[in-house]
N, C-alpha and C. Protein backbone atom coordinates (compact mmCIF):
# COMPACT_ATOMS: atom_id res chain seq x y z
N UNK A 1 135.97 124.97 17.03
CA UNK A 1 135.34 124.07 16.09
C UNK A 1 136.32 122.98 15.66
N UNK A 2 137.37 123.20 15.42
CA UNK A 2 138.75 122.38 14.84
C UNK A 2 138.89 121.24 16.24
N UNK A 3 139.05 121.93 17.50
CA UNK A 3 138.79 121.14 18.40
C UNK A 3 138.01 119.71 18.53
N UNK A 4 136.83 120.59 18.55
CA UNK A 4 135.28 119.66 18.19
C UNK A 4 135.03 118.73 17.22
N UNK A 5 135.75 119.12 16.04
CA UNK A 5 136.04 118.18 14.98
C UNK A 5 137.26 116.81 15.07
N UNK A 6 138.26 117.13 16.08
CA UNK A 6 139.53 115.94 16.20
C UNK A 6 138.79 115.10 17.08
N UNK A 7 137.80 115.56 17.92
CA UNK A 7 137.44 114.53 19.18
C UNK A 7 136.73 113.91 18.76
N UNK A 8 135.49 114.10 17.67
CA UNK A 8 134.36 113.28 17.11
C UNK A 8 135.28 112.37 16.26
N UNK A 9 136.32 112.68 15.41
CA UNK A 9 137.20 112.31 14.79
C UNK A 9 137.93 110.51 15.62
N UNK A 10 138.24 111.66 16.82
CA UNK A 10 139.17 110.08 17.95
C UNK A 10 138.36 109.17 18.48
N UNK A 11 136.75 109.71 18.49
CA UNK A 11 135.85 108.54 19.40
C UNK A 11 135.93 107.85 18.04
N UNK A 12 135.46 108.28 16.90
CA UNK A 12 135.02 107.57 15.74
C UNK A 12 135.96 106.18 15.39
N UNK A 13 137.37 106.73 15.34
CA UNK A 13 138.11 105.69 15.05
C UNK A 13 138.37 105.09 16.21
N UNK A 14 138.52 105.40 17.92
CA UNK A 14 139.02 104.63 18.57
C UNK A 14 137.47 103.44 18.78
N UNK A 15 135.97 103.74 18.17
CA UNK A 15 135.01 102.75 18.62
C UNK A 15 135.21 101.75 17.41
N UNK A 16 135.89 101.94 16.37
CA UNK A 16 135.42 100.75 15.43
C UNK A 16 137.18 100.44 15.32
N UNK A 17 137.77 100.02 16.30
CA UNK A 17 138.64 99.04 16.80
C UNK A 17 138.21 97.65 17.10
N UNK A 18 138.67 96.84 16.34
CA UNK A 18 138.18 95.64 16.41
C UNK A 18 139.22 94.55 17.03
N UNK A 19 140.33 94.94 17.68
CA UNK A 19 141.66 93.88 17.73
C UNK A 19 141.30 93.07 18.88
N UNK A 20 140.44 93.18 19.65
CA UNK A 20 139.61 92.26 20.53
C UNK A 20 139.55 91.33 20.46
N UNK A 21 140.38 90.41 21.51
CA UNK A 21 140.13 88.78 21.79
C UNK A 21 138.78 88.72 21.97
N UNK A 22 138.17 89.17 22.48
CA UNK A 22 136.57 88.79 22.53
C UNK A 22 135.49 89.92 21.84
N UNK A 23 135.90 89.25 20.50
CA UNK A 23 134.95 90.13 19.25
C UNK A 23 133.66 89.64 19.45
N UNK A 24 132.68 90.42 19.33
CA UNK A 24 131.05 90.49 19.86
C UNK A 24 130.56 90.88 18.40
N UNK A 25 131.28 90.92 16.96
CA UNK A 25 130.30 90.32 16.15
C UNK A 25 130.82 89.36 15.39
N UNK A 26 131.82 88.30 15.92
CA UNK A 26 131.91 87.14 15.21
C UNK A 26 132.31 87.23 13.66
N UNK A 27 133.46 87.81 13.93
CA UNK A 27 134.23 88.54 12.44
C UNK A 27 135.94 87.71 12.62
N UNK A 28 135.57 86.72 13.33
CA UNK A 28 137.15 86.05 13.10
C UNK A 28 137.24 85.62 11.63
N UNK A 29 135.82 84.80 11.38
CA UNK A 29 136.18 83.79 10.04
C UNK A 29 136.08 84.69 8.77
N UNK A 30 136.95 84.48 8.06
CA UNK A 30 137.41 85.21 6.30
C UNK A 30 136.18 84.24 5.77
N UNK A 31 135.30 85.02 4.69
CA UNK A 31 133.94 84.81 3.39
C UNK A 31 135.08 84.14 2.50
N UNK A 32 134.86 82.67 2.67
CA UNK A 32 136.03 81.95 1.94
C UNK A 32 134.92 81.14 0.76
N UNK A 33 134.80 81.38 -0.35
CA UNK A 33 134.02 80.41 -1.21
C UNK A 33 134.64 78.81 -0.85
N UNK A 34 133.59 78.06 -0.67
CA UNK A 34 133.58 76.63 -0.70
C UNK A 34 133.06 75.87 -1.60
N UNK A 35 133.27 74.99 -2.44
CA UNK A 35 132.83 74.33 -3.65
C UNK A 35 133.42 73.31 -3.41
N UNK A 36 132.88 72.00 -3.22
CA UNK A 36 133.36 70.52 -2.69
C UNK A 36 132.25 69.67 -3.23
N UNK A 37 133.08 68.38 -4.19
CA UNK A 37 132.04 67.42 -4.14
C UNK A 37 132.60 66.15 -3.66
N UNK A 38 131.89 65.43 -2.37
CA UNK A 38 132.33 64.18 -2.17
C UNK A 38 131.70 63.17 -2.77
N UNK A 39 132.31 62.07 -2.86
CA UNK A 39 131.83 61.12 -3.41
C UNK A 39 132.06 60.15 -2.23
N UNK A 40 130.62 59.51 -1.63
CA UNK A 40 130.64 59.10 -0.45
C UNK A 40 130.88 57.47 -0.95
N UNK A 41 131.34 57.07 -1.83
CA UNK A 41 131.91 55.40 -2.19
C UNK A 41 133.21 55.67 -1.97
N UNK A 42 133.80 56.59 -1.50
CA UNK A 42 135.36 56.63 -1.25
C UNK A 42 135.80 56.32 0.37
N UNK A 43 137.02 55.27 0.16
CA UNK A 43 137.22 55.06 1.57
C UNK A 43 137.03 55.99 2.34
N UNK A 44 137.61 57.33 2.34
CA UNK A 44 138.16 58.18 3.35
C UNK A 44 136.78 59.11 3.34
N UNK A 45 135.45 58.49 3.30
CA UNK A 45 134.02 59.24 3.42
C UNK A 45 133.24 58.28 3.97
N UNK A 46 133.51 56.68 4.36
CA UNK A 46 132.97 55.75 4.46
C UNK A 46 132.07 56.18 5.22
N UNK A 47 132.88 56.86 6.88
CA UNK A 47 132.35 57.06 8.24
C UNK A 47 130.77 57.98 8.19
N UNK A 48 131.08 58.44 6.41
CA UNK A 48 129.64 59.30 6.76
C UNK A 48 127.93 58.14 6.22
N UNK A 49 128.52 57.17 6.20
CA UNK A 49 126.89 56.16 5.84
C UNK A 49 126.18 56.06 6.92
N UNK A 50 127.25 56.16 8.15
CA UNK A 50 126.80 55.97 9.43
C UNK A 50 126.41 56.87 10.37
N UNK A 51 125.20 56.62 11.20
CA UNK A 51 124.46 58.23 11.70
C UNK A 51 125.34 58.40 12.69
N UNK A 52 125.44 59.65 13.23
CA UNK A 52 126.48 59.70 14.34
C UNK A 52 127.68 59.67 13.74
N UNK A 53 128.58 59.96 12.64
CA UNK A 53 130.03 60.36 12.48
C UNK A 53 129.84 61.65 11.50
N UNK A 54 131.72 61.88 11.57
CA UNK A 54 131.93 63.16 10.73
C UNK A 54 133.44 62.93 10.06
N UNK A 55 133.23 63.83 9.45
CA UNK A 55 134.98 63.53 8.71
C UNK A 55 134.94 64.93 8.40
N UNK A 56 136.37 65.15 8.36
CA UNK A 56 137.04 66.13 8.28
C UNK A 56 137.58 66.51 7.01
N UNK A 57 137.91 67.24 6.51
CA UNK A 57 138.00 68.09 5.00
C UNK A 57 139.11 68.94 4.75
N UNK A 58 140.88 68.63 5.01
CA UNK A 58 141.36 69.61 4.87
C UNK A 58 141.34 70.94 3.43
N UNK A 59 142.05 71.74 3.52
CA UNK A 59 142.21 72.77 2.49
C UNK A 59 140.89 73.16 1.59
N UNK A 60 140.22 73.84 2.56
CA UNK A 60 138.87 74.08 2.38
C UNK A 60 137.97 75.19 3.12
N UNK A 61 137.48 75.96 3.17
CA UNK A 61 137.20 77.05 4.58
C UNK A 61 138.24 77.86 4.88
N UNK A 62 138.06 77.92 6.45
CA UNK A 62 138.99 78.84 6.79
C UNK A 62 140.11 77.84 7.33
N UNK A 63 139.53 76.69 7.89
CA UNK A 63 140.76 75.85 8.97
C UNK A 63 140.09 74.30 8.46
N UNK A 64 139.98 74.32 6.97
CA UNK A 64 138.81 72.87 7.01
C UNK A 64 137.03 72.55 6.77
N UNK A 65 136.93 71.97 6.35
CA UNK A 65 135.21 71.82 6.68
C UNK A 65 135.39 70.22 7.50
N UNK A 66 134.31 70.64 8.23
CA UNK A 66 133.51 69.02 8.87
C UNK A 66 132.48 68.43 8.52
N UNK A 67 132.18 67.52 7.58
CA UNK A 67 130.89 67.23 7.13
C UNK A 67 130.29 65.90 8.40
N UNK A 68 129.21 66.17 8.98
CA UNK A 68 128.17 65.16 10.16
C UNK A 68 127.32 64.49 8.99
N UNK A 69 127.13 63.48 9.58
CA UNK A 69 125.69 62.57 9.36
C UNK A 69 124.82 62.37 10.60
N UNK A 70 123.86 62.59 10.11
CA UNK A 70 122.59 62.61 11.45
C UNK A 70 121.81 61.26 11.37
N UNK A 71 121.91 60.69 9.84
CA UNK A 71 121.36 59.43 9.95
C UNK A 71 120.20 59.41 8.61
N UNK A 72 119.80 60.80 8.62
CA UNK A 72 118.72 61.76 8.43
C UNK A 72 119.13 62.45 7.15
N UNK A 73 120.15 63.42 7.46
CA UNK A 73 120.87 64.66 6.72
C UNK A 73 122.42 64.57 6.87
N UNK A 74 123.26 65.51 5.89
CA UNK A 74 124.13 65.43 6.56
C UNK A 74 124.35 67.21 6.02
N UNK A 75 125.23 67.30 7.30
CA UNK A 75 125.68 68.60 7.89
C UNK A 75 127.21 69.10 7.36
N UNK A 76 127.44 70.39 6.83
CA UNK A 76 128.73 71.08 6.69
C UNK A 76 129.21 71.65 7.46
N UNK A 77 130.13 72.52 8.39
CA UNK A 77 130.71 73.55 9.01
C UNK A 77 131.84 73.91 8.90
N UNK A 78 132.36 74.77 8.86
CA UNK A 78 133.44 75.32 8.71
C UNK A 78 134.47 74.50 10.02
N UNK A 79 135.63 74.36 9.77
CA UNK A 79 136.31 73.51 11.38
C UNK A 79 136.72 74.98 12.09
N UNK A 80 137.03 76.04 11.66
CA UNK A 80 137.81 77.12 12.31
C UNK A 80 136.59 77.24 13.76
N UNK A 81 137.22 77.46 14.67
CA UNK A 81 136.52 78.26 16.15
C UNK A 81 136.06 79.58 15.59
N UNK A 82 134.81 80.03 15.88
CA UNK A 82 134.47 81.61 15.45
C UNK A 82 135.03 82.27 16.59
N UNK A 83 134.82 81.57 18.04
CA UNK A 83 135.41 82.47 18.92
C UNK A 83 136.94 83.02 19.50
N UNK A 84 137.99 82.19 17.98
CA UNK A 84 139.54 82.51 18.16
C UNK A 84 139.64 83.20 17.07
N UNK A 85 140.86 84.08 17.15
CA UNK A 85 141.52 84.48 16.36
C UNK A 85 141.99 83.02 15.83
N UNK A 86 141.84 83.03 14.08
CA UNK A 86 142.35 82.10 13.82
C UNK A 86 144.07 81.60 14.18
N UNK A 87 144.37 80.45 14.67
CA UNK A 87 145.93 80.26 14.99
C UNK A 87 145.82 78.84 14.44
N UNK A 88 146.80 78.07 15.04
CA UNK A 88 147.10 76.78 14.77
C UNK A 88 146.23 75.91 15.75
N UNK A 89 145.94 76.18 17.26
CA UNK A 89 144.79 75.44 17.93
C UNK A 89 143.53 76.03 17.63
N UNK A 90 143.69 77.08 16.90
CA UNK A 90 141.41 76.80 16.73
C UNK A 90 141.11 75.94 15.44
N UNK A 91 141.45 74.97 15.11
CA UNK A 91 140.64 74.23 14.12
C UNK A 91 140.52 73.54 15.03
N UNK A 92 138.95 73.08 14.66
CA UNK A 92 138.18 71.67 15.22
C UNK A 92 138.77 70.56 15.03
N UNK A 93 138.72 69.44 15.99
CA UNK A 93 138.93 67.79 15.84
C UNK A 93 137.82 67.49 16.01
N UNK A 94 137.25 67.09 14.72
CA UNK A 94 135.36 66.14 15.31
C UNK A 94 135.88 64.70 15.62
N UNK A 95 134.83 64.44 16.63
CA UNK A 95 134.71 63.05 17.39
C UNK A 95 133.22 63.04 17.13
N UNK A 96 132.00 62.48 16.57
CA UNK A 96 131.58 61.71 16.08
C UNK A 96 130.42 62.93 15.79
N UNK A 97 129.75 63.35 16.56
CA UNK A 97 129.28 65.04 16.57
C UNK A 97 129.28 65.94 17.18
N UNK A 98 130.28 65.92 17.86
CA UNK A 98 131.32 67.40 18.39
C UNK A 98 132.45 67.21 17.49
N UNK A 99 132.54 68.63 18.02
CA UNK A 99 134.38 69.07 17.57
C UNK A 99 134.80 70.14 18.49
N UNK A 100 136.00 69.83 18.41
CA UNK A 100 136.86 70.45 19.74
C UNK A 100 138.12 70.94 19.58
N UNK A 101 138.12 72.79 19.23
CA UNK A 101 139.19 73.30 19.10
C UNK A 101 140.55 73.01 20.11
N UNK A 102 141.87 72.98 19.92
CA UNK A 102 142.59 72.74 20.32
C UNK A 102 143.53 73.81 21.11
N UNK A 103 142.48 74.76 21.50
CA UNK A 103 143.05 75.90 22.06
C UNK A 103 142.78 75.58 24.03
N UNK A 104 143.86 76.22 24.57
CA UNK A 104 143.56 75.99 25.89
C UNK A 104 141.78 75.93 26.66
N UNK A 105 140.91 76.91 26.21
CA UNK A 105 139.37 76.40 26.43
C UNK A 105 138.89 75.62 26.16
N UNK A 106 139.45 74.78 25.01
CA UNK A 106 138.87 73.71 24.83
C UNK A 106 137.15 73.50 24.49
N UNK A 107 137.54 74.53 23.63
CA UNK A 107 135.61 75.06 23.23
C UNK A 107 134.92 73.69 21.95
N UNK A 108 134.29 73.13 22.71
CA UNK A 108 133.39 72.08 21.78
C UNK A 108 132.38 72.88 21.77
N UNK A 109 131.73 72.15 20.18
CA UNK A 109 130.76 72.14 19.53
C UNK A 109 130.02 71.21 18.99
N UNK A 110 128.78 71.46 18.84
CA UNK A 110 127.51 70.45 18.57
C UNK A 110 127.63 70.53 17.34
N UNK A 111 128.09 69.25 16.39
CA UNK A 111 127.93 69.19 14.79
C UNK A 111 126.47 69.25 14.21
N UNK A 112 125.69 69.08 14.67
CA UNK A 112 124.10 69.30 14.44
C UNK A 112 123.40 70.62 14.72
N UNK A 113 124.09 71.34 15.65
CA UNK A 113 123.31 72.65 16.08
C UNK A 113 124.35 74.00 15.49
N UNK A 114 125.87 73.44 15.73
CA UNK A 114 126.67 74.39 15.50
C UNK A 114 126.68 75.54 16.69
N UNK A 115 126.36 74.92 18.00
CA UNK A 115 126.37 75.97 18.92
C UNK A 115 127.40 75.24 19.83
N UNK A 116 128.22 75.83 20.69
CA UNK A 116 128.47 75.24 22.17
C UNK A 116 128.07 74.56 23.15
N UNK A 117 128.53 73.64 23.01
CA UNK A 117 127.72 72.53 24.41
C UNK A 117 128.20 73.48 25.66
N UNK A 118 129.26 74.07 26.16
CA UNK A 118 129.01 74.37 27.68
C UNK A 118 129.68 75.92 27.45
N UNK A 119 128.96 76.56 27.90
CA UNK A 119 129.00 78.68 27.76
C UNK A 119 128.96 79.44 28.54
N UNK A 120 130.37 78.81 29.47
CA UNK A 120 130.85 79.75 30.40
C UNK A 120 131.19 80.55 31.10
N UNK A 121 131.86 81.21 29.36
CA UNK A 121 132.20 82.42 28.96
C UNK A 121 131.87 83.57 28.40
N UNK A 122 130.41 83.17 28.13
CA UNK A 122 129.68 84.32 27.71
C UNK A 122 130.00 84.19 25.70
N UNK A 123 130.45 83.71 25.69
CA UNK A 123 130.56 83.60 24.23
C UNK A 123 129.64 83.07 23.14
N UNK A 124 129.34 83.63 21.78
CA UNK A 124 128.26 83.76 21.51
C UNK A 124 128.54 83.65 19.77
N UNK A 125 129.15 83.02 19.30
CA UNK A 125 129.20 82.74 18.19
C UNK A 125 129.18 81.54 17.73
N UNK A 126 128.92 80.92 17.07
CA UNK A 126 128.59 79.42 16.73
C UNK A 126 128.85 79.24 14.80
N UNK A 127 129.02 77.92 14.89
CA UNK A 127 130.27 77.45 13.71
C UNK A 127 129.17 77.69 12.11
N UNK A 128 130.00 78.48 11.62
CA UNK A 128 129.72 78.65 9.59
C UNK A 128 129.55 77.37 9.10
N UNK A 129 128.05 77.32 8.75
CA UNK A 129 127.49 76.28 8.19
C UNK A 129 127.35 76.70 6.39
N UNK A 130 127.57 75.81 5.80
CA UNK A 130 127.77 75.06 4.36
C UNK A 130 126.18 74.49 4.29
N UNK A 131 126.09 74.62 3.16
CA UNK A 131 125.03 74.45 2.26
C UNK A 131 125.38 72.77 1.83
N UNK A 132 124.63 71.67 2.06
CA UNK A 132 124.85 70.65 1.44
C UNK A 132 123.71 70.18 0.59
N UNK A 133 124.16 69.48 -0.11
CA UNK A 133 123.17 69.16 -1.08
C UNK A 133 123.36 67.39 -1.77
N UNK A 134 122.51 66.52 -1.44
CA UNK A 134 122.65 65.03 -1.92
C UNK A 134 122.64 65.03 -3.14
N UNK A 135 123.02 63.69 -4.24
CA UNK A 135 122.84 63.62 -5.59
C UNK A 135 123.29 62.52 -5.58
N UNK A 136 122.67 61.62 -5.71
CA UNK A 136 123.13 59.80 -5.69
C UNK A 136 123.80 59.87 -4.49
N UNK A 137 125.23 59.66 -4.76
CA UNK A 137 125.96 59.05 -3.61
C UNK A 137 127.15 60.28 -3.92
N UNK A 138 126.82 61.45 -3.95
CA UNK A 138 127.42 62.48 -4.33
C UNK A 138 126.74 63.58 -3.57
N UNK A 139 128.20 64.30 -2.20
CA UNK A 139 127.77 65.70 -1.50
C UNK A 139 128.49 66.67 -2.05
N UNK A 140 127.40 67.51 -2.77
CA UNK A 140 127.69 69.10 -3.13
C UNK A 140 127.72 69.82 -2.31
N UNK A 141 128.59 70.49 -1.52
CA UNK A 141 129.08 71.61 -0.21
C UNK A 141 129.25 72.73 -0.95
N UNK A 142 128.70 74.12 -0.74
CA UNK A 142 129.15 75.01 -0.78
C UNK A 142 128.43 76.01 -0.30
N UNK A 143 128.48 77.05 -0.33
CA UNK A 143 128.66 78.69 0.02
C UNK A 143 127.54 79.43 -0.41
């Protein structure tokens, strides 16, 4: 019985090992509260009047937020890659609505869908979206 008990014991802990480069439930990014208000009359927000850009947000999230304009709406996401361990190349660089971690895959993303434009790899997590909210010329981001 003591037997029977260490082995249920070793599957138990050796299945909920998670140190996996390729985590399958998308548990890289840390539940980071976000609370941001931009004020889009500020130079360094200009790019968002215009449909088709994004700007970037340091010290915020896990690696940043990216706020998109669609023209329409505008969009939050977290910059971190869900599919890296966070390092120094998985934050996103957005280019107007992608963004493109800086890790050797070179994994872009759709700032509007928050999914992967090309999925090679079987990978299956897509970017932590933010709650935005308009108010004059004032974006409330958060969590």
């Amino acid at each position: 019985m003591k037997y029977i008990f260490s082995f249920f014991c070793f599957i138990f802990l050796y299945s909920c090992s998670s140190n996996s480069v390729d985590n399958r439930n998308c548990n890289f990014l840390l539940d980071i509260g976000v609370n941001l208000n931009i004020d889009l009359s500020l130079p360094q927000y200009s790019q968002l009047t215009f449909a088709g850009n994004s700007v970037y947000i340091a010290n915020a999230g896990n690696a940043g937020v990216i706020v998109a304009s669609t023209g329409a709406d505008f969009l939050a996401w977290d910059a971190s890659d869900p599919n890296h361990i966070p390092s120094s190349c998985s934050a996103l660089v957005p280019n107007g609505l992608f963004g493109t971690c800086g890790c050797d895959d070179g994994n872009t993303y759709n700032l509007v869908t928050g999914t992967l434009e090309e999925n090679n790899d079987g990978l299956r997590c897509t970017l932590r979206n933010y709650r935005v909210e308009k108010n004059g010329n004032t974006l409330l981001i958060y969590n």
